[in-house]
PDB file of N, CA and C in Angstrom:
ATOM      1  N   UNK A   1      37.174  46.090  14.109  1.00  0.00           N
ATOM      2  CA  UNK A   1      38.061  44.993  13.816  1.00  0.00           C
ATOM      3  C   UNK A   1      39.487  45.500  13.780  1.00  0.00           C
ATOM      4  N   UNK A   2      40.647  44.696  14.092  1.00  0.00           N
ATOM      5  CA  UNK A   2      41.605  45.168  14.134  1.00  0.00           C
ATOM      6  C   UNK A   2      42.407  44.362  13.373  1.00  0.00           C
ATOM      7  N   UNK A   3      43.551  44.973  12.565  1.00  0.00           N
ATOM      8  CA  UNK A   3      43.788  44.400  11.525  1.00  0.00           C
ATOM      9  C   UNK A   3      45.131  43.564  11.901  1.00  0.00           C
ATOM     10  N   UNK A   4      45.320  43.401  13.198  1.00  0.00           N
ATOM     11  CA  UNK A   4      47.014  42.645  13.650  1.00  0.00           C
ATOM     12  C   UNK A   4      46.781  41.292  12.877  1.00  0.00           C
ATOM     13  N   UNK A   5      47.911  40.985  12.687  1.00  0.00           N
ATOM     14  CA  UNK A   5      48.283  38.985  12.040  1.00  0.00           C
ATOM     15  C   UNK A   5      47.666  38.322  12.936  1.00  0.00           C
ATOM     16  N   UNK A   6      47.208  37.187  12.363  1.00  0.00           N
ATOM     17  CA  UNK A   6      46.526  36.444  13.097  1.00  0.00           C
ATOM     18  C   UNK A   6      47.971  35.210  13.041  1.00  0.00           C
ATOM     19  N   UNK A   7      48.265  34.761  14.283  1.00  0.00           N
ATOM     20  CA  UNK A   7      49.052  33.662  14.370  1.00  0.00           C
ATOM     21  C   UNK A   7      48.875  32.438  13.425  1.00  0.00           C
ATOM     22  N   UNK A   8      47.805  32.260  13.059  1.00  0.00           N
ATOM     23  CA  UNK A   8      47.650  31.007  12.598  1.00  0.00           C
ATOM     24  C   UNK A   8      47.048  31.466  11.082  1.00  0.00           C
ATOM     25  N   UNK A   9      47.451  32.449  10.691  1.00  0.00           N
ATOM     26  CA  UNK A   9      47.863  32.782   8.943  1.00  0.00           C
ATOM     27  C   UNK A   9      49.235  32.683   8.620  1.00  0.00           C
ATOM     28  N   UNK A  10      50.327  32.871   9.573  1.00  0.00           N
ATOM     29  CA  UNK A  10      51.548  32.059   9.618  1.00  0.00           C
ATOM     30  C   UNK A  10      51.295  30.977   9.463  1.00  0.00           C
ATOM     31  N   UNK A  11      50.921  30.140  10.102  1.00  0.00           N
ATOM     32  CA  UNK A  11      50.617  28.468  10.308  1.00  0.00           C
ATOM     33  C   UNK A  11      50.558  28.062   8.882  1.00  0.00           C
ATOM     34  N   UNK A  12      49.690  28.719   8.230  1.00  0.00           N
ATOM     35  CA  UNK A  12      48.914  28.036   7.217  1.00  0.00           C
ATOM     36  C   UNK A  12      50.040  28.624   5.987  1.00  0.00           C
ATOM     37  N   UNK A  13      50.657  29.389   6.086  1.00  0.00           N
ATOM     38  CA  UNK A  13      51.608  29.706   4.891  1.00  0.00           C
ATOM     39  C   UNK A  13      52.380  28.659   4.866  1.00  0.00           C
ATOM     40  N   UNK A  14      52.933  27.622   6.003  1.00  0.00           N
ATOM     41  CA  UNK A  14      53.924  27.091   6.343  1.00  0.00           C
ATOM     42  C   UNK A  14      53.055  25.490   5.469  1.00  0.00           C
ATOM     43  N   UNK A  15      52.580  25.128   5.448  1.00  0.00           N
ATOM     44  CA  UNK A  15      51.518  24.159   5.207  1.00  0.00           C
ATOM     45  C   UNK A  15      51.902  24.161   3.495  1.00  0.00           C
ATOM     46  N   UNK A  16      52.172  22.749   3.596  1.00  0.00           N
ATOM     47  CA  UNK A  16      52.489  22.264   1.908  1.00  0.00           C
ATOM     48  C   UNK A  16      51.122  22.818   1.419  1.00  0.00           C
ATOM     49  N   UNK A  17      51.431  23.023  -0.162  1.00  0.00           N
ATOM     50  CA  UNK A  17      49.789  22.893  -0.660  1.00  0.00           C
ATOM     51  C   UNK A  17      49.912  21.267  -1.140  1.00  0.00           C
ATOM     52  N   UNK A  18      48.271  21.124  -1.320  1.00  0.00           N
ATOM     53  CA  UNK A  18      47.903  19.966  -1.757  1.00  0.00           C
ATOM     54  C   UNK A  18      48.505  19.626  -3.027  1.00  0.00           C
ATOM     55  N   UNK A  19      49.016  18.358  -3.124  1.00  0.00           N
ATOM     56  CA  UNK A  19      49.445  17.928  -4.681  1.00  0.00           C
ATOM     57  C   UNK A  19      48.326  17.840  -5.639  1.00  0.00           C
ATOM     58  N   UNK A  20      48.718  18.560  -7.059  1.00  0.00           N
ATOM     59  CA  UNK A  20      47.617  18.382  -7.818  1.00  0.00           C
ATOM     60  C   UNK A  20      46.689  17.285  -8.045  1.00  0.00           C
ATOM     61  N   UNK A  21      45.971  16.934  -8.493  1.00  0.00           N
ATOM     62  CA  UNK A  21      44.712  16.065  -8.549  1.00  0.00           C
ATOM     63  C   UNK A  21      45.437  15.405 -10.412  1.00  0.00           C
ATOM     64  N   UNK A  22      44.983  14.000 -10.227  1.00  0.00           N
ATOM     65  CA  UNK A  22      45.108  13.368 -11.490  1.00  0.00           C
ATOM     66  C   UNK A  22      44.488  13.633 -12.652  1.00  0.00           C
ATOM     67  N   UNK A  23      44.717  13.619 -13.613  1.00  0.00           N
ATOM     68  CA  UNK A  23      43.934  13.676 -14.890  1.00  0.00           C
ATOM     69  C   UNK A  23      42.609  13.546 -14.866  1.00  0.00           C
ATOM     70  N   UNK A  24      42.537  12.089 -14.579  1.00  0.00           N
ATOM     71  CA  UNK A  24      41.455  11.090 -14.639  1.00  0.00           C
ATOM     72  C   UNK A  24      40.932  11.103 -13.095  1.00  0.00           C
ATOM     73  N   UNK A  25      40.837  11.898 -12.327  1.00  0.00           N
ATOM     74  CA  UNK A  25      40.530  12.142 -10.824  1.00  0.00           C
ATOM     75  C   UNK A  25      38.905  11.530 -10.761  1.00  0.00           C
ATOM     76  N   UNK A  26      38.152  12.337 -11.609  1.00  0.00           N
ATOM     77  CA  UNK A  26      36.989  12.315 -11.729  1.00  0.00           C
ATOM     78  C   UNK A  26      36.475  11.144 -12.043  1.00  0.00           C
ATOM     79  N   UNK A  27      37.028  10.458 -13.120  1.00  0.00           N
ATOM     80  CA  UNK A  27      37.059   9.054 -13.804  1.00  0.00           C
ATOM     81  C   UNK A  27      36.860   8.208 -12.670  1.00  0.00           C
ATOM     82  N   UNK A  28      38.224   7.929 -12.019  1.00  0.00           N
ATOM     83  CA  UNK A  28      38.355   7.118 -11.160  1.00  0.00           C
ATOM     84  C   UNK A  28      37.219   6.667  -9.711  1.00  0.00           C
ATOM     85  N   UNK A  29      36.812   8.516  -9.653  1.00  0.00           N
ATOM     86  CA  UNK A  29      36.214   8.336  -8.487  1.00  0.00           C
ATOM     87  C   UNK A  29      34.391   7.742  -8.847  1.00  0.00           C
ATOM     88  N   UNK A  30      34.325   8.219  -9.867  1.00  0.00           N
ATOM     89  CA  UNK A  30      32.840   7.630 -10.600  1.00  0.00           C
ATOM     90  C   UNK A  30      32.787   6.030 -10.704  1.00  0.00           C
ATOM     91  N   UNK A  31      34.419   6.091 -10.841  1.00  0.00           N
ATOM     92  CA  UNK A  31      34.378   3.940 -11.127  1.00  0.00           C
ATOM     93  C   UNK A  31      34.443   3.451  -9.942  1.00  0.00           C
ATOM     94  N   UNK A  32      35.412   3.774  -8.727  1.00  0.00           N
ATOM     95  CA  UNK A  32      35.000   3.354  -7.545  1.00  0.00           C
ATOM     96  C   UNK A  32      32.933   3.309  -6.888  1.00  0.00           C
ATOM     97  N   UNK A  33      32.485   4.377  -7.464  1.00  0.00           N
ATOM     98  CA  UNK A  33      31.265   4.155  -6.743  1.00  0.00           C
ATOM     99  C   UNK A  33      30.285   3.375  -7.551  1.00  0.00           C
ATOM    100  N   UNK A  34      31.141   3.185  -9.294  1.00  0.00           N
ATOM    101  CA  UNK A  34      30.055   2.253  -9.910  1.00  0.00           C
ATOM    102  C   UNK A  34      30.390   0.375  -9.118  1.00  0.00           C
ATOM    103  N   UNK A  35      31.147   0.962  -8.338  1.00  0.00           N
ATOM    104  CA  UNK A  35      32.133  -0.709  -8.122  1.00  0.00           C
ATOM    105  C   UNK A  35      31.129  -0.949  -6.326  1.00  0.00           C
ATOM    106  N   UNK A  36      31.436   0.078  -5.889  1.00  0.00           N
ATOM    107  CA  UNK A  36      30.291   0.132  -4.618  1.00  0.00           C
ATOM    108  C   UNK A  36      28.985  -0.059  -4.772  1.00  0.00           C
ATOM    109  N   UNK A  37      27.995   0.363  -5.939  1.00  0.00           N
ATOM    110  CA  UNK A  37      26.580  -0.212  -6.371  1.00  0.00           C
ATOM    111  C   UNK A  37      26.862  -1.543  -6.782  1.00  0.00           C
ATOM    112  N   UNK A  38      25.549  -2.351  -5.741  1.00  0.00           N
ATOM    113  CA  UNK A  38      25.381  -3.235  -5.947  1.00  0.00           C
ATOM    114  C   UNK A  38      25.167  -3.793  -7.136  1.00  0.00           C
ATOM    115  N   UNK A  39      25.567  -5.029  -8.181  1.00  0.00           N
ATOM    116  CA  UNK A  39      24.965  -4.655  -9.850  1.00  0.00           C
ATOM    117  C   UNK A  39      23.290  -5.107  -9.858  1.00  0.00           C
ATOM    118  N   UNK A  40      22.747  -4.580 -10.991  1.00  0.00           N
ATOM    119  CA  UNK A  40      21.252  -4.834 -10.856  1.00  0.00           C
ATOM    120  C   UNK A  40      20.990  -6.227 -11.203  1.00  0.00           C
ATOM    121  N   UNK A  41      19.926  -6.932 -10.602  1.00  0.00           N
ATOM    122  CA  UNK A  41      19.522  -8.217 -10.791  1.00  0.00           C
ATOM    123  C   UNK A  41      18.232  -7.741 -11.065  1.00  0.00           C
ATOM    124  N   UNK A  42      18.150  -8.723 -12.224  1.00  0.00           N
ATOM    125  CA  UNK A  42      16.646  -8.836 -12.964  1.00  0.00           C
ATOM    126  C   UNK A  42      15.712  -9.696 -12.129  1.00  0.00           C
ATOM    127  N   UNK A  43      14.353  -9.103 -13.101  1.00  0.00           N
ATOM    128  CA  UNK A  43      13.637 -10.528 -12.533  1.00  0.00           C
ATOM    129  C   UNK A  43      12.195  -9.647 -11.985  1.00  0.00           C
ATOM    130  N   UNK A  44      11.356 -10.255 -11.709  1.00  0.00           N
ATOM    131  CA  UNK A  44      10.170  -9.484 -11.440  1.00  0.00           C
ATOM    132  C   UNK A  44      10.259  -9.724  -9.737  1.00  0.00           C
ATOM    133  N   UNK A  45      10.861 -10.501  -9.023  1.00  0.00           N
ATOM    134  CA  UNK A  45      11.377 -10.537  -7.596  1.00  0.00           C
ATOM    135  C   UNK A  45      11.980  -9.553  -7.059  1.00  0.00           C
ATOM    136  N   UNK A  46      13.070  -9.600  -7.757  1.00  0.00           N
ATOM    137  CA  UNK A  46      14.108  -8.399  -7.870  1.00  0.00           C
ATOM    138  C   UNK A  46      13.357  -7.058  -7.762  1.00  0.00           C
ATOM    139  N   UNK A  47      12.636  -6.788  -8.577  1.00  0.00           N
ATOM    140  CA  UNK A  47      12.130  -5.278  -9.104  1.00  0.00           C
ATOM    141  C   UNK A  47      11.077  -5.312  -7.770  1.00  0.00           C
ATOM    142  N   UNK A  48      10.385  -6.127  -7.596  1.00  0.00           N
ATOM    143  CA  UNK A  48       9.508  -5.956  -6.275  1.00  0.00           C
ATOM    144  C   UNK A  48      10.298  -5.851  -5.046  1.00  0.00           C
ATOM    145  N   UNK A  49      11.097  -6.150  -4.681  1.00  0.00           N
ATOM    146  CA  UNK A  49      12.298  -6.030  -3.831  1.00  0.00           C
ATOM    147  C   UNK A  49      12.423  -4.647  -3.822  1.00  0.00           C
ATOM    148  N   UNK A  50      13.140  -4.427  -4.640  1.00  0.00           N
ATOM    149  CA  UNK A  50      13.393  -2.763  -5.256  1.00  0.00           C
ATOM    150  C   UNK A  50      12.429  -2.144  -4.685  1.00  0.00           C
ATOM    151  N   UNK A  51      11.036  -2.359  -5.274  1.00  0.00           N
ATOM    152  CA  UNK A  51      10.117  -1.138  -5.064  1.00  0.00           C
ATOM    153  C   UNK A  51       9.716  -1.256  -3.504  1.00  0.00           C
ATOM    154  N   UNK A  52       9.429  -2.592  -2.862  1.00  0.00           N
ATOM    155  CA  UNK A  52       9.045  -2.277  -1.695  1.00  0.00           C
ATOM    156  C   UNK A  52      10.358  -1.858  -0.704  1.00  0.00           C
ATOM    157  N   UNK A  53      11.468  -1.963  -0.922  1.00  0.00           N
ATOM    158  CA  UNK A  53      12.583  -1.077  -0.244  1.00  0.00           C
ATOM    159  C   UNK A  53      12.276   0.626  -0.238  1.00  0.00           C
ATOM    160  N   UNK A  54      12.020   1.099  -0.842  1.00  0.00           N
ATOM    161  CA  UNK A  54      11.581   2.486  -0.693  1.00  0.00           C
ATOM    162  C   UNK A  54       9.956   2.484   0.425  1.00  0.00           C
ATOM    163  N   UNK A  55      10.157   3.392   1.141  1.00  0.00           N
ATOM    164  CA  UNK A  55       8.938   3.047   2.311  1.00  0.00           C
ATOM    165  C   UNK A  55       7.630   4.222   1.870  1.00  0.00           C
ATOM    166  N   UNK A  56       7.834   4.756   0.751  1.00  0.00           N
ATOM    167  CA  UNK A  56       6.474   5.276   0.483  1.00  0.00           C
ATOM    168  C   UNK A  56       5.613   4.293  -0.392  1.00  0.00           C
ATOM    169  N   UNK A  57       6.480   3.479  -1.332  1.00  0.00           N
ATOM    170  CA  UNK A  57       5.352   2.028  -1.726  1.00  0.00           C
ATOM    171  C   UNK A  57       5.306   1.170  -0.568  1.00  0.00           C
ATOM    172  N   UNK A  58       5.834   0.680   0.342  1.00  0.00           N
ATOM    173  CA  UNK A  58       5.692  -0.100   1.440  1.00  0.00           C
ATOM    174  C   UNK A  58       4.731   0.332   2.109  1.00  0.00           C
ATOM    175  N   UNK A  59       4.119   1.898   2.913  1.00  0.00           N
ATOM    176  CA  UNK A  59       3.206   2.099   3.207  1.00  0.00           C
ATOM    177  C   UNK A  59       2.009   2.070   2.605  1.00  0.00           C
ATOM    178  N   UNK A  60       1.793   2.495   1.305  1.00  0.00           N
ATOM    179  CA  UNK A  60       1.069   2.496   0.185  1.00  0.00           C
ATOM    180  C   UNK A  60       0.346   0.994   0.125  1.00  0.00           C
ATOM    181  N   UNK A  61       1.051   0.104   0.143  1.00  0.00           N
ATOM    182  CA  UNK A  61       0.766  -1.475   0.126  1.00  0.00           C
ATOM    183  C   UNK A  61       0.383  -1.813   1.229  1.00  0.00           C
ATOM    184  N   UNK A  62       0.762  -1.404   2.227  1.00  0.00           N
ATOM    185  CA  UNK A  62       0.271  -1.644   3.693  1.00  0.00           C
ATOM    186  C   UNK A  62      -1.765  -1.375   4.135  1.00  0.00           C
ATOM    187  N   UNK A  63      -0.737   0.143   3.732  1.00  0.00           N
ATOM    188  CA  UNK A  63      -2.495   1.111   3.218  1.00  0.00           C
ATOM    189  C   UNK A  63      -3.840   0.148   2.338  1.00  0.00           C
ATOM    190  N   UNK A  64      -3.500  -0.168   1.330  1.00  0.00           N
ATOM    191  CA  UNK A  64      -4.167  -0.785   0.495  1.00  0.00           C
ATOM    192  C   UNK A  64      -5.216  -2.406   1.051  1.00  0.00           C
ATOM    193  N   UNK A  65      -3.953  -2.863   1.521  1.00  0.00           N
ATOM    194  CA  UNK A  65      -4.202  -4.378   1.662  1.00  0.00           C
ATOM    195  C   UNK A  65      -5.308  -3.955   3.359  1.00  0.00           C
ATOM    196  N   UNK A  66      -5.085  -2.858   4.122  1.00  0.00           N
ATOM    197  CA  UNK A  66      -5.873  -2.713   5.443  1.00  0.00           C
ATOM    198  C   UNK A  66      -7.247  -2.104   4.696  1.00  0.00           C
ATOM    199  N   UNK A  67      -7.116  -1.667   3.553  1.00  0.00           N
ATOM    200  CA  UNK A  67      -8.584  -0.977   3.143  1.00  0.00           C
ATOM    201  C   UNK A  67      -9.580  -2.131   2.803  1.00  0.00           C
ATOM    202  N   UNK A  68      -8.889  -2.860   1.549  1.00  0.00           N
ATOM    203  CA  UNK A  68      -9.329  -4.435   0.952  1.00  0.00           C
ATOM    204  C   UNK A  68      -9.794  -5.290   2.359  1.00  0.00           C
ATOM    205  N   UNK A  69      -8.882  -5.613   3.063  1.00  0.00           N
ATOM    206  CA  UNK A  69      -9.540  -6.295   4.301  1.00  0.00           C
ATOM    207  C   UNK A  69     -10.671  -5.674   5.190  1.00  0.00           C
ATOM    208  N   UNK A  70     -10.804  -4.411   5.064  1.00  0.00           N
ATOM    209  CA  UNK A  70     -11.695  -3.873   5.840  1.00  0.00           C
ATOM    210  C   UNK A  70     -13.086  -4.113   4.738  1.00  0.00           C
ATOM    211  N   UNK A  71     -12.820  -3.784   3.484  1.00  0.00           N
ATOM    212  CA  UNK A  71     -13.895  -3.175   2.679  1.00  0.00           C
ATOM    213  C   UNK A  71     -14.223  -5.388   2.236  1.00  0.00           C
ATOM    214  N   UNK A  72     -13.638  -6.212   2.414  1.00  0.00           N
ATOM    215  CA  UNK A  72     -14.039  -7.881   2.666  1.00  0.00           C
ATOM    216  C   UNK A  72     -15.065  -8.017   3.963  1.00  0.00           C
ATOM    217  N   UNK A  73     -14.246  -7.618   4.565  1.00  0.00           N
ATOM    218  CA  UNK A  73     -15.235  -7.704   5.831  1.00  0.00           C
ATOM    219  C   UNK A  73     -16.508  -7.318   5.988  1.00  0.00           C
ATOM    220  N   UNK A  74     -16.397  -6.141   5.688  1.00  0.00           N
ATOM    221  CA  UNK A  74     -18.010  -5.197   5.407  1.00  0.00           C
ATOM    222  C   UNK A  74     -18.698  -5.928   4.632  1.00  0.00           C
ATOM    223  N   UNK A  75     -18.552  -6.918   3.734  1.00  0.00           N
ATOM    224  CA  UNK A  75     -19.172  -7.351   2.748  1.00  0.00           C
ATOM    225  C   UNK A  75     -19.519  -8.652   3.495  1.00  0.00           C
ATOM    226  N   UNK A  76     -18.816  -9.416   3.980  1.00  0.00           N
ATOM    227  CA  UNK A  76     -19.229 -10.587   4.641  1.00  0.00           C
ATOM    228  C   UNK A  76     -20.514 -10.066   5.719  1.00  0.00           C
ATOM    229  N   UNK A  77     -20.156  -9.255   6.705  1.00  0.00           N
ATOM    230  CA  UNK A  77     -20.836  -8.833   8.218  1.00  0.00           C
ATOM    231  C   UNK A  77     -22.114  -8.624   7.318  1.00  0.00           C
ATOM    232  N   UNK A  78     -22.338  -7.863   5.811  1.00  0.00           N
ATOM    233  CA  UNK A  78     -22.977  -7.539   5.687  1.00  0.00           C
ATOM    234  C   UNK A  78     -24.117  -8.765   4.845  1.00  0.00           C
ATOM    235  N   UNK A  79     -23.849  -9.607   4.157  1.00  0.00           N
ATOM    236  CA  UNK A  79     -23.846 -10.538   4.245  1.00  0.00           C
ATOM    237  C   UNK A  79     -24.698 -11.581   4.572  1.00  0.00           C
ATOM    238  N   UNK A  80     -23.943 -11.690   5.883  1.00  0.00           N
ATOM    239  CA  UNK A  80     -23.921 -12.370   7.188  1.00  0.00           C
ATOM    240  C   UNK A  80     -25.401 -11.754   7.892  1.00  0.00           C
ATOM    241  N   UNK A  81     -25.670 -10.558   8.137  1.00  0.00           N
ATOM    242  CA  UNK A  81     -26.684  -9.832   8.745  1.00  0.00           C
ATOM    243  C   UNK A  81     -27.837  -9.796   7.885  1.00  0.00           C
ATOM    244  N   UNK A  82     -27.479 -10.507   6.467  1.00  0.00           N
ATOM    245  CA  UNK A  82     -29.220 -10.092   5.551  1.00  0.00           C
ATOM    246  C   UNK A  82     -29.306 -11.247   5.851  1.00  0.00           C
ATOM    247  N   UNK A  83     -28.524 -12.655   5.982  1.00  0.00           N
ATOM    248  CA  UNK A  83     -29.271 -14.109   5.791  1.00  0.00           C
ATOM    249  C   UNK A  83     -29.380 -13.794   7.508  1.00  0.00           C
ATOM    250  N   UNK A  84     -28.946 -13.538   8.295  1.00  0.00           N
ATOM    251  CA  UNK A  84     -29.726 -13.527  10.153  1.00  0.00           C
ATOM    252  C   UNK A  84     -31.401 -12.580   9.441  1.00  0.00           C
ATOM    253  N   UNK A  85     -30.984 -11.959   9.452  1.00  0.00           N
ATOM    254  CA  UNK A  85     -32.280 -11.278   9.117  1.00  0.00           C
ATOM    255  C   UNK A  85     -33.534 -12.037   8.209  1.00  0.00           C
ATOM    256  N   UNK A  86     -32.993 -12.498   7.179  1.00  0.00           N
ATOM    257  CA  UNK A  86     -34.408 -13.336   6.299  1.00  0.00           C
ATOM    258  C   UNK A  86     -34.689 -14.619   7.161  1.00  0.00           C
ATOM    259  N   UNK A  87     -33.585 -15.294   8.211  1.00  0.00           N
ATOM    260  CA  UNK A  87     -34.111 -16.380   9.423  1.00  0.00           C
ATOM    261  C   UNK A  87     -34.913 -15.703   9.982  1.00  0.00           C
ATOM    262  N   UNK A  88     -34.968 -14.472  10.646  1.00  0.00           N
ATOM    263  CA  UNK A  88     -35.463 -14.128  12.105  1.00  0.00           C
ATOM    264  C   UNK A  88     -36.970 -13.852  11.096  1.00  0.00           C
ATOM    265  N   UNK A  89     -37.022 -13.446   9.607  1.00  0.00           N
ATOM    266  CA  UNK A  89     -38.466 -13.035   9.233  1.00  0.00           C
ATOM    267  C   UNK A  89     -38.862 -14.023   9.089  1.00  0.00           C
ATOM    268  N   UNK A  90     -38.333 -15.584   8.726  1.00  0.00           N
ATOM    269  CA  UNK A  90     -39.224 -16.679   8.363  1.00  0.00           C
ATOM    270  C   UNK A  90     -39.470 -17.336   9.648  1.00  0.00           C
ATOM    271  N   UNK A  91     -38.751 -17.319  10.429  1.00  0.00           N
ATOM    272  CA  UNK A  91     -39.186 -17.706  11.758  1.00  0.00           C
ATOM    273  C   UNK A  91     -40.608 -17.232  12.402  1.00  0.00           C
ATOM    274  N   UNK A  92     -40.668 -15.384  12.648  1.00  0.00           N
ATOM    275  CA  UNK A  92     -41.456 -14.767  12.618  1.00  0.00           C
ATOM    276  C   UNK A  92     -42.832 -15.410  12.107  1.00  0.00           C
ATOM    277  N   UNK A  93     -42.550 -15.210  10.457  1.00  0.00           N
ATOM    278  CA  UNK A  93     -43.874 -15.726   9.735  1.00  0.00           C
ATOM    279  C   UNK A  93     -44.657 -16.999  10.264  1.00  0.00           C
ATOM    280  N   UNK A  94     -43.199 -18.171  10.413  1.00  0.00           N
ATOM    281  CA  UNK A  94     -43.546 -18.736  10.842  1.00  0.00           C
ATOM    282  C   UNK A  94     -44.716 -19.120  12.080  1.00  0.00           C
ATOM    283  N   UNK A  95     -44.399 -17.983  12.668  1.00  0.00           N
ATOM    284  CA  UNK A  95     -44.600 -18.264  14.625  1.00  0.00           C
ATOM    285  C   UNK A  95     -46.209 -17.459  14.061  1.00  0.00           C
ATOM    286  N   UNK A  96     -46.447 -16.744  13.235  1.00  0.00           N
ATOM    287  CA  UNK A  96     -47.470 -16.016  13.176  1.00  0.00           C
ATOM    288  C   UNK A  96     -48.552 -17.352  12.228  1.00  0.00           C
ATOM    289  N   UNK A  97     -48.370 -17.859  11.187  1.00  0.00           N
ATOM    290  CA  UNK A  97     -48.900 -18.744  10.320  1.00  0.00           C
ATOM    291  C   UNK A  97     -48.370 -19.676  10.592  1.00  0.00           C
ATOM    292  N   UNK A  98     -48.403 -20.778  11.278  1.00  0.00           N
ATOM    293  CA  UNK A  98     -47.601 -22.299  10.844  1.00  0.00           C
ATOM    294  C   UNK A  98     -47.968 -22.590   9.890  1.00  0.00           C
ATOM    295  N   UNK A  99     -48.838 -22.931   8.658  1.00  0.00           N
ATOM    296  CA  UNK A  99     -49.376 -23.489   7.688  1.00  0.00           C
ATOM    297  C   UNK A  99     -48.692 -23.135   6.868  1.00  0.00           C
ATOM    298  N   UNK A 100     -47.684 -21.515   6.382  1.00  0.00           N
ATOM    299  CA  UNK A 100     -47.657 -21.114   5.575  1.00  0.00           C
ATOM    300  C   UNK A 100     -45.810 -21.888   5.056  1.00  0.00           C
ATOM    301  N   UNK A 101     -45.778 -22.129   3.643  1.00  0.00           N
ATOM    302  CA  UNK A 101     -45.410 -23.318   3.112  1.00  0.00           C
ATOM    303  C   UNK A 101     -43.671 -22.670   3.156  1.00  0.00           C
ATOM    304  N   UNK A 102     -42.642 -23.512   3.275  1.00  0.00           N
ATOM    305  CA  UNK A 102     -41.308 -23.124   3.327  1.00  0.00           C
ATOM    306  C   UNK A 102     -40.895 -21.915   1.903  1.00  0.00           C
ATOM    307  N   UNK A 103     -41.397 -22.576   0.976  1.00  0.00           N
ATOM    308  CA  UNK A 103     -40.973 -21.987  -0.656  1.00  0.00           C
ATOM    309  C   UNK A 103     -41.661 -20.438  -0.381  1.00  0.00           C
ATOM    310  N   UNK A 104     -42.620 -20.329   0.257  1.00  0.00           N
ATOM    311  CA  UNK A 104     -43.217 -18.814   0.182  1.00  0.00           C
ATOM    312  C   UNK A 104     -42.375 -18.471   0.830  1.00  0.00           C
ATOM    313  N   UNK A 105     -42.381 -18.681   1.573  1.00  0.00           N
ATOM    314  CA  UNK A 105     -41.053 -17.805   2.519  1.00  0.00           C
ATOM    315  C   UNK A 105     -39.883 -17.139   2.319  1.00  0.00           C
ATOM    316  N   UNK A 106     -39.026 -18.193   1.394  1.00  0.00           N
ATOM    317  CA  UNK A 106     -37.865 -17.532   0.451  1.00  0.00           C
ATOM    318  C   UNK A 106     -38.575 -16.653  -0.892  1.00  0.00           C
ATOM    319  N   UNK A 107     -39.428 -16.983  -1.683  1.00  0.00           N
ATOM    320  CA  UNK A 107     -40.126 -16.434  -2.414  1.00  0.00           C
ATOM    321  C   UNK A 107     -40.467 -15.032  -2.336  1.00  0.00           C
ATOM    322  N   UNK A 108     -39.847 -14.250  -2.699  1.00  0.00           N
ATOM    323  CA  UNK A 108     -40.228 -12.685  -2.671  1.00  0.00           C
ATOM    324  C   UNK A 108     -41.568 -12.530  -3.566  1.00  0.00           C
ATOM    325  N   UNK A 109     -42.538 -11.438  -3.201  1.00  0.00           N
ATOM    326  CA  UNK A 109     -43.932 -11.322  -3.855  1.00  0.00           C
ATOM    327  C   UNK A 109     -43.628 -10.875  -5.263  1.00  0.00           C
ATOM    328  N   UNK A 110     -44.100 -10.602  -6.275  1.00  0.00           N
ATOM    329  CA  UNK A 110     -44.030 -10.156  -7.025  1.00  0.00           C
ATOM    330  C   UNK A 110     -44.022  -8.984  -7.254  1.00  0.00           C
ATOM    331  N   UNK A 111     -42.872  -8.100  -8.380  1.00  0.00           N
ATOM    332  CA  UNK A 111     -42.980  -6.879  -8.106  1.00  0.00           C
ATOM    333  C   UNK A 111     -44.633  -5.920  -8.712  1.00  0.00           C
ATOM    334  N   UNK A 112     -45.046  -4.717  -8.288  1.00  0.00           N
ATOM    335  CA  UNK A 112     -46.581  -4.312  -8.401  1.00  0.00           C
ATOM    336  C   UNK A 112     -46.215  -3.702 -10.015  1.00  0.00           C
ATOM    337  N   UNK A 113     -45.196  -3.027 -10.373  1.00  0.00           N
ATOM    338  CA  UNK A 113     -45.221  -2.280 -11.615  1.00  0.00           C
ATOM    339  C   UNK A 113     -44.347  -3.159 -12.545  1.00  0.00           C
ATOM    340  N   UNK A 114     -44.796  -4.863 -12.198  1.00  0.00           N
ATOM    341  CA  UNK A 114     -44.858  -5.768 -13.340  1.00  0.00           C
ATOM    342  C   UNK A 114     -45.636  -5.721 -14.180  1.00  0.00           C
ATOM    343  N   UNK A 115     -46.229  -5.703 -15.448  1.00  0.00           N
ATOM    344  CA  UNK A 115     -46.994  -6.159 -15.833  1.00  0.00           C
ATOM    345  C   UNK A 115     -47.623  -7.434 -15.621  1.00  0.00           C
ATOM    346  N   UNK A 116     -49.107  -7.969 -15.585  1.00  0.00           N
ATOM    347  CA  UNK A 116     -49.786  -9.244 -15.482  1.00  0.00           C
ATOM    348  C   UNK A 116     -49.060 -10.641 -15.881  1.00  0.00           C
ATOM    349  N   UNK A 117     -48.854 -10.620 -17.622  1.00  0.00           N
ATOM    350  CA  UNK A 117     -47.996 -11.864 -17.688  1.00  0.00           C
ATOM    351  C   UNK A 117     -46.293 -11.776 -17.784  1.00  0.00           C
ATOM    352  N   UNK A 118     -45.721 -10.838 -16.790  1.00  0.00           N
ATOM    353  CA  UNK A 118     -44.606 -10.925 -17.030  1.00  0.00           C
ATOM    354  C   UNK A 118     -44.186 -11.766 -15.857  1.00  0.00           C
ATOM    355  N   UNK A 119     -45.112 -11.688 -15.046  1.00  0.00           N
ATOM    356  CA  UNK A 119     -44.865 -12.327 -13.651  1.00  0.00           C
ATOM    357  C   UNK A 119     -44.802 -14.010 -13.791  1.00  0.00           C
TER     358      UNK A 119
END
């Protein structure tokens, strides 16, 4: 390294310094940005507003409500597939016995490790 003047350390000698800073510098600049926040509005609207503006509860809620709809569904399809299923067995029975009476049909047998008169 060589130690010659650098031209532009002249420059900068020549250069006002900055005028001191106010008393209350700090003050002021804290009240300008309390004046830039929006003020808070109450309210349980409000606060939900709030929270779903941040996008890790927004996904979170997103998340949730796709699980619930999935885990509704499963429950319907499922549902849905035991009453197809107890048609297609009474049909069945049907096609095998015609005689045998509608009420048996829905009627599940009795369980075996009932006791006699509990049935």
């Amino acid at each position: 390294m060589s130690d010659s003047p650098d031209p532009l350390d002249e420059l900068l000698k020549t250069y006002p310094s900055p005028p001191p800073l106010a008393a209350d510098f700090k003050a002021q600049v804290q009240q300008r940005i309390a004046r830039s926040i929006p003020p808070h509005r109450h309210g349980w609207w409000a606060n939900l507003n709030t929270t779903f503006a941040q996008p890790a509860f927004a996904v979170v809620f997103v998340f949730a409500c796709t699980l619930l709809g999935l885990l509704l569904a499963e429950i319907r399809t499922s549902a849905e597939r035991s009453r197809t299923h107890a048609r297609v067995v009474d049909s069945y029975l049907q096609l095998i016995n015609p005689r045998i009476e509608p009420d048996a049909l829905t009627t599940p047998p009795p369980r075996r490790d009932q006791p006699e008169d509990a049935r």
